[in-house]
Protein backbone atom coordinates (compact mmCIF):
# COMPACT_ATOMS: atom_id res chain seq x y z
CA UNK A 1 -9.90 15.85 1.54
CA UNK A 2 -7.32 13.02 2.31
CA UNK A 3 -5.36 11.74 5.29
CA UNK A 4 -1.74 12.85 3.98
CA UNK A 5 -1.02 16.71 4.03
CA UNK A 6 -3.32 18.69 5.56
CA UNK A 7 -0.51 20.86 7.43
CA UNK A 8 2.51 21.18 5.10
CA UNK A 9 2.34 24.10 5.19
CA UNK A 10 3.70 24.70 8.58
CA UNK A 11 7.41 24.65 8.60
CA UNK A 12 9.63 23.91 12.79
CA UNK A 13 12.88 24.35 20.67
CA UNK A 14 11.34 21.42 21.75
CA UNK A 15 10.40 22.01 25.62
CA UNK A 16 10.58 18.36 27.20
CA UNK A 17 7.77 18.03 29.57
CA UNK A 18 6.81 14.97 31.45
CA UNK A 19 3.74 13.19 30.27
CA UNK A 20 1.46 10.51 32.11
CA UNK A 21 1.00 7.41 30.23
CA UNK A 22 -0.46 4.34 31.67
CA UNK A 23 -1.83 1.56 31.26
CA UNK A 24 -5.76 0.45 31.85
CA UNK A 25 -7.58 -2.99 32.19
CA UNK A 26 -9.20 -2.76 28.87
CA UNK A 27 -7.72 -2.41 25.35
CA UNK A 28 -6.88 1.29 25.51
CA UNK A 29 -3.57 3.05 25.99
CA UNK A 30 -4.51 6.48 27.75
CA UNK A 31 -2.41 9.14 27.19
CA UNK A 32 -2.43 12.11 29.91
CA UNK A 33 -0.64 14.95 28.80
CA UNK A 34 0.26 16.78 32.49
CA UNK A 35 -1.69 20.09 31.56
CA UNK A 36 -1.39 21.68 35.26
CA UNK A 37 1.38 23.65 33.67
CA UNK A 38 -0.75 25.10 31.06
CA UNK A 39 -4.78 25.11 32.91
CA UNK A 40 -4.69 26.87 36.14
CA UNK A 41 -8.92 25.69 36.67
CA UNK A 42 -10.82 22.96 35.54
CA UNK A 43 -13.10 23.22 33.18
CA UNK A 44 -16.92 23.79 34.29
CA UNK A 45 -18.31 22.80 30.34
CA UNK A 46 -20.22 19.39 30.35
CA UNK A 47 -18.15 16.91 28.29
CA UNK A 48 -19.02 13.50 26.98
CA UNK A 49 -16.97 11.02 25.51
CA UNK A 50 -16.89 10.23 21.67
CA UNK A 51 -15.54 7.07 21.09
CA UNK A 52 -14.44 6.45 17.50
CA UNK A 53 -13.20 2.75 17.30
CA UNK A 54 -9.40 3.46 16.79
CA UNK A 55 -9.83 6.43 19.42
CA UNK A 56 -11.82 8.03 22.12
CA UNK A 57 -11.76 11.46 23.37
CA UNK A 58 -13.88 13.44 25.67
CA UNK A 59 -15.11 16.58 24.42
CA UNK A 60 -17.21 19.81 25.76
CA UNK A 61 -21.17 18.45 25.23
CA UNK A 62 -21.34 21.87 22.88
CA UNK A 63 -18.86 19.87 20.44
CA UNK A 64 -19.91 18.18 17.72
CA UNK A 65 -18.28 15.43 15.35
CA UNK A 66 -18.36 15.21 11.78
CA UNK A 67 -16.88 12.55 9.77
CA UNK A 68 -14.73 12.88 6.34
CA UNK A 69 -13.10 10.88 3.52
CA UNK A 70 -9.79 10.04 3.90
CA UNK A 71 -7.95 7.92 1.28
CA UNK A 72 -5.32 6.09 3.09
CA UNK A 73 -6.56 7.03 7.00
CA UNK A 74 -9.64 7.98 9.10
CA UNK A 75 -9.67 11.37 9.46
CA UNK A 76 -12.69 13.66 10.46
CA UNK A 77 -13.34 17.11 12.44
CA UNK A 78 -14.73 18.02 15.76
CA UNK A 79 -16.57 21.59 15.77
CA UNK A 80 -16.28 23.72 18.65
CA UNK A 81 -19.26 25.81 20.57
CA UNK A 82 -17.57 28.88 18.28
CA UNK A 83 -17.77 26.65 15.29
CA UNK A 84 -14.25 26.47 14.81
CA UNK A 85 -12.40 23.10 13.51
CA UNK A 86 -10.34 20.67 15.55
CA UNK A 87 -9.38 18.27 12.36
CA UNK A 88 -7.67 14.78 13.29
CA UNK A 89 -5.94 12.47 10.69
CA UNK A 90 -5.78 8.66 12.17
CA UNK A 91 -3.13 6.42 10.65
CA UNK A 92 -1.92 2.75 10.87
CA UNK A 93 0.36 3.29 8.11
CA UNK A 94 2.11 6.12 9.17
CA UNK A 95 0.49 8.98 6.69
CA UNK A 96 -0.79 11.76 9.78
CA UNK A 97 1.49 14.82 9.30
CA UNK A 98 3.40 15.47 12.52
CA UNK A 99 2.88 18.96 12.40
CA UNK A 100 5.07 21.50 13.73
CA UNK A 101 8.54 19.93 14.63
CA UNK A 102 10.82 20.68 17.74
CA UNK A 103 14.49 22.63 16.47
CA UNK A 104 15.77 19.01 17.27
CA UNK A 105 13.67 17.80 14.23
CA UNK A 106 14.50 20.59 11.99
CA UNK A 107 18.15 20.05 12.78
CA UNK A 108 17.50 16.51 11.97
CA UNK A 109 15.92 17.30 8.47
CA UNK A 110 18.60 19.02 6.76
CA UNK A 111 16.40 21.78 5.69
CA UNK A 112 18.79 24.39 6.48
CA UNK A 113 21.37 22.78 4.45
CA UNK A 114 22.88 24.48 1.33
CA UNK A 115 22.38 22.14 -1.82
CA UNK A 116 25.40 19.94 -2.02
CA UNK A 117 28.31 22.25 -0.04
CA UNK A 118 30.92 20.59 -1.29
CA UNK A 119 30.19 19.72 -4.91
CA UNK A 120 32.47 20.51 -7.59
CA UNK A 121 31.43 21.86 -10.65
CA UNK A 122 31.43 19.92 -13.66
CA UNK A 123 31.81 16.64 -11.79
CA UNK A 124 28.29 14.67 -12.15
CA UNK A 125 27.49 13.04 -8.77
CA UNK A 126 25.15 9.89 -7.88
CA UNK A 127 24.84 7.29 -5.51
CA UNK A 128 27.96 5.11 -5.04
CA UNK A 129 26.93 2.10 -6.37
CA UNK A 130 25.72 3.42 -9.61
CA UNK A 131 28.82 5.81 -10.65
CA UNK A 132 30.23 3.04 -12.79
CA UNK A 133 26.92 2.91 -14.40
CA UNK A 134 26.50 6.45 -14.57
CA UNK A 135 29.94 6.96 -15.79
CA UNK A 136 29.66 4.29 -19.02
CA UNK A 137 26.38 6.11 -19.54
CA UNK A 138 28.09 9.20 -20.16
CA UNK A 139 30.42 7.82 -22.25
CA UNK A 140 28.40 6.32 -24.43
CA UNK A 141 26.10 9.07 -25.00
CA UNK A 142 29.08 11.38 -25.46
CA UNK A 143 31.30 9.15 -27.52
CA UNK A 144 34.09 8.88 -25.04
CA UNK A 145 36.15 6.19 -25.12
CA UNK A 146 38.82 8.15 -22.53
CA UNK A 147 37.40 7.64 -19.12
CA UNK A 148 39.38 10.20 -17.52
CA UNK A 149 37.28 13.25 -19.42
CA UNK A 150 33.58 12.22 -17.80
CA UNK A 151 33.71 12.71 -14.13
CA UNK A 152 31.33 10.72 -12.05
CA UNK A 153 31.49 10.51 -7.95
CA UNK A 154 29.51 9.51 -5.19
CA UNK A 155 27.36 12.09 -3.16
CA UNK A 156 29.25 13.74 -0.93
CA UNK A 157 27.67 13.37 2.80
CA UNK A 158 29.58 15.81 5.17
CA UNK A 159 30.10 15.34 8.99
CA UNK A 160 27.90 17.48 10.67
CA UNK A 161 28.19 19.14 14.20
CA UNK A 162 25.45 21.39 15.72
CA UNK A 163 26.13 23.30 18.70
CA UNK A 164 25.15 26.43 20.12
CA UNK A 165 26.83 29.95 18.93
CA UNK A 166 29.66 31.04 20.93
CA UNK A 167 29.78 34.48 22.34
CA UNK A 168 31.63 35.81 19.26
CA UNK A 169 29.46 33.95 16.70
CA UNK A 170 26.70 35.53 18.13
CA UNK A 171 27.64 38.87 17.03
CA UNK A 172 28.78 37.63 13.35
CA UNK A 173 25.88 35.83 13.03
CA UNK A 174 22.99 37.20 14.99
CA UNK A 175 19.79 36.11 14.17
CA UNK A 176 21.29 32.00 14.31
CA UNK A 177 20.14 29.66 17.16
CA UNK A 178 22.26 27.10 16.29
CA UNK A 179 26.02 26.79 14.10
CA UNK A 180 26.10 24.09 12.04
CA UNK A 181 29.82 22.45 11.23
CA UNK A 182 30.37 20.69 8.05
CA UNK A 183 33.37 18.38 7.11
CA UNK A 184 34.65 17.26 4.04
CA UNK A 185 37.73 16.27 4.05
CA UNK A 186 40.18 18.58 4.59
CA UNK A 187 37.79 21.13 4.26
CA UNK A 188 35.19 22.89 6.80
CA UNK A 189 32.13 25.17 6.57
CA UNK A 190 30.37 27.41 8.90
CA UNK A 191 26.87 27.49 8.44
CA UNK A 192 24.48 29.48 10.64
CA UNK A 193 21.01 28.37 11.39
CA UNK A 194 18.05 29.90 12.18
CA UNK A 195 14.98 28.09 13.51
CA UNK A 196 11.50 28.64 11.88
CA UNK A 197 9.72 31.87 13.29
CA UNK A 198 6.60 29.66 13.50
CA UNK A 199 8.53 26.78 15.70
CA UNK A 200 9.58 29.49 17.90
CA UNK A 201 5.63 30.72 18.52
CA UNK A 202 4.91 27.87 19.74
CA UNK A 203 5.50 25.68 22.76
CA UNK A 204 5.80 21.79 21.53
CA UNK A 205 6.27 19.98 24.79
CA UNK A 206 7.37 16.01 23.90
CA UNK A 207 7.64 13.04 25.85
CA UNK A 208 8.22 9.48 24.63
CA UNK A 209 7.20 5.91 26.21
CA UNK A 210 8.32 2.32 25.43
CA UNK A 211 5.14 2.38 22.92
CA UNK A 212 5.05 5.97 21.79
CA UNK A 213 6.38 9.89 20.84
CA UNK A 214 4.02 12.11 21.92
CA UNK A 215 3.85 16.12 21.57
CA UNK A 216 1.68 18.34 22.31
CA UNK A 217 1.84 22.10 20.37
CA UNK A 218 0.10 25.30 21.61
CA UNK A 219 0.90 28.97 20.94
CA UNK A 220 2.39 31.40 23.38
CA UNK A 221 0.29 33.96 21.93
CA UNK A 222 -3.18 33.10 22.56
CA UNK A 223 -5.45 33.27 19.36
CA UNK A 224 -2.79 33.00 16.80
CA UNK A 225 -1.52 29.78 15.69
CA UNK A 226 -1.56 25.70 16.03
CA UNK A 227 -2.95 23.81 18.98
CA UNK A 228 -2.40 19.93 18.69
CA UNK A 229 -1.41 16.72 19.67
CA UNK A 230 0.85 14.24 17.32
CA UNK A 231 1.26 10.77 18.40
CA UNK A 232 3.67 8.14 16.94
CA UNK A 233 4.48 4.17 17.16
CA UNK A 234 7.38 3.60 18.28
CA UNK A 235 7.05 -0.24 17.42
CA UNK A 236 4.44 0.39 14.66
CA UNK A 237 3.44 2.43 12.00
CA UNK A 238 0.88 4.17 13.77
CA UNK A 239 0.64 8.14 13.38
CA UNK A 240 -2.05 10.65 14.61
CA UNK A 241 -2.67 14.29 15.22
CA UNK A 242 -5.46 16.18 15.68
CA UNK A 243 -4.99 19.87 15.45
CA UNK A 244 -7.00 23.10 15.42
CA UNK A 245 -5.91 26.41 14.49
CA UNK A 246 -6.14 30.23 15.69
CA UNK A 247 -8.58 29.52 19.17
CA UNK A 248 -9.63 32.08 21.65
CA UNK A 249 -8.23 31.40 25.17
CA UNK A 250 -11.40 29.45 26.21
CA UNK A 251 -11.69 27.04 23.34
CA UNK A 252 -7.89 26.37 23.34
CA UNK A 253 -8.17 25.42 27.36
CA UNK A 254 -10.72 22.95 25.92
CA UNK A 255 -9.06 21.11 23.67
CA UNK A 256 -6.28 21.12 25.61
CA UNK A 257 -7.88 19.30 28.06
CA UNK A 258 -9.81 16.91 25.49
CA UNK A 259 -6.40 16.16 24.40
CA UNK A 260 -4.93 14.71 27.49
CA UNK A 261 -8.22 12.47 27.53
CA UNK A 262 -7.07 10.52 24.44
CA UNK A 263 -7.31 6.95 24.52
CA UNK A 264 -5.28 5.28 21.43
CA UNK A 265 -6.97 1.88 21.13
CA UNK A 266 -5.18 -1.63 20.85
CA UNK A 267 -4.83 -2.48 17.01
CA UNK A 268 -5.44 -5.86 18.40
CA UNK A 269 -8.45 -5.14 19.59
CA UNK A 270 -10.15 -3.80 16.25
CA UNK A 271 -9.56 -7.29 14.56
C-alpha cells in the first residue's frame, strides 16, 4: 500500500461553506470545519485524542489506529466500532489524492475536453519550441529536402468560456450543467458538459485560508459513498486527506465530527 493513489478511482458543484480556522498558542493549526449544518446533536461516544506527530485527531474511544507503509508519505487507517476503515494519506510533498473534486475543478481539468478540437489531419503537432526540430526530423527520416510537404505546428490551445446553459441550450442539450465555448481563430465550438454523477452525490463544502484549501466531502445519501476531508498548502507542498467510504448514519456523524478536530502540526515544529 503506498501514499499516492488510493482514490483514483473516483472521478468530480462545490458548495462554499464557511470554515473556522484559527490559530492556538502551541505549534498546531486547528482546523474546525462548522458542522452545525450537517450534526443536529452532539455526540454522546467517549473520544480521546490520537496524536500522530504531523497530526492529531480526536476519535470515538471504540476507534482504533493502525499504522501502514507508505512509500513517499505517512499514511495509516483508523477502524471504526463497525470495523469499517477511515484511511488517511499524510504528505509534505504533495502526493495525498484530493479526492472527489468540486465542478469548478473538473472544469479546471480539461477532462471533458475532446482530444485536440481543432487539429487538422495530417499536420503533426508539438510544442512550439520544438516544431523546427520536429520538422527537420521528419525530413530527414522521410528524405525531404522540400519543407513545404512535412507539416509541423504548435499545439493548438483554444480560448475557453464556461457558463451556464441558456434556456434554449437546455433543451438541445439536456443532461449538460455547464456549455463550454472554444475559440480558435476564426472558428468556434459548442461543447456541452456534464458533471460526474459521483460529484453530484456528494456535498464537497470548501473553504480556503491564508495557509490552506480545505474541503470536506460527505454523501447526500447516507450509506453510499465518500466521507472525507482534503487539506492543501497553500504556501507549501503539504497535502492530506483522510477518507472513509459507504458509513451508516452514526459512524459518518462521527467522523464528521473527528474531522473538524484536526490539528495539522507546524512542519517547524517536527525538526
Amino acid at each position: 500500500m503506498t501514499g499516492k493513489h488510493h482514490f483514483e478511482q473516483f472521478p468530480y458543484i462545490m458548495i462554499l461553506i464557511k470554515t473556522v480556522i484559527k490559530k492556538i498558542k502551541t505549534s498546531f493549526l486547528l482546523f474546525i470545519t462548522p458542522l452545525s449544518s450537517i450534526l443536529i446533536f452532539a455526540s454522546p461516544e467517549p473520544t480521546k485524542v490520537l496524536d500522530l506527530e504531523s497530526f492529531s485527531i480526536v476519535i470515538p474511544k471504540s476507534y482504533s489506529y493502525k499504522k501502514h507503509t507508505g512509500e513517499d508519505s505517512f499514511i495509516g487507517e483508523l477502524v471504526t466500532t463497525k470495523k469499517q476503515s477511515i484511511v488517511f494519506d499524510f504528505s509534505w510533498e504533495g502526493y495525498a489524492n484530493s479526492l472527489l473534486p468540486t465542478a469548478e475543478e473538473y472544469l479546471q481539468t480539461e477532462e471533458w475536453m475532446p482530444s485536440c478540437p481543432f487539429c487538422v489531419h495530417g499536420v503533426q503537432y508539438t510544442l512550439a519550441e520544438h516544431v523546427q526540430r520536429v520538422k527537420a526530423r521528419e525530413m530527414k527520416e522521410r528524405g525531404i529536402k522540400d519543407s513545404s510537404l512535412v507539416h509541423v505546428e504548435p499545439f493548438i490551445r483554444p480560448e475557453k468560456r464556461i457558463s451556464l446553459p441558456t434556456p434554449e441550450q437546455r433543451i438541445k442539450y439536456s443532461q449538460a450543467d455547464y456549455i463550454a465555448t472554444l475559440t480558435n481563430k476564426d472558428s468556434s465550438i459548442i461543447i456541452p458538459v456534464s458533471i460526474p454523477e459521483v460529484v453530484k452525490q456528494h456535498h464537497i463544502q470548501v473553504d480556503t485560508t491564508d495557509a490552506y484549501f480545505i474541503k470536506t466531502i460527505y454523501p447526500k445519501a447516507g450509506g453510499k459513498g465518500m466521507t472525507g476531508l482534503y487539506i492543501r498548502g497553500r504556501k507549501n507542498s503539504l497535502t492530506f486527506n483522510i477518507v472513509g467510504m459507504n458509513l451508516d448514519e452514526k459512524e459518518q456523524k462521527e467522523v464528521l465530527e473527528a474531522f473538524a478536530t484536526v490539528r495539522v502540526r507546524d512542519r517547524k515544529a517536527l525538526k
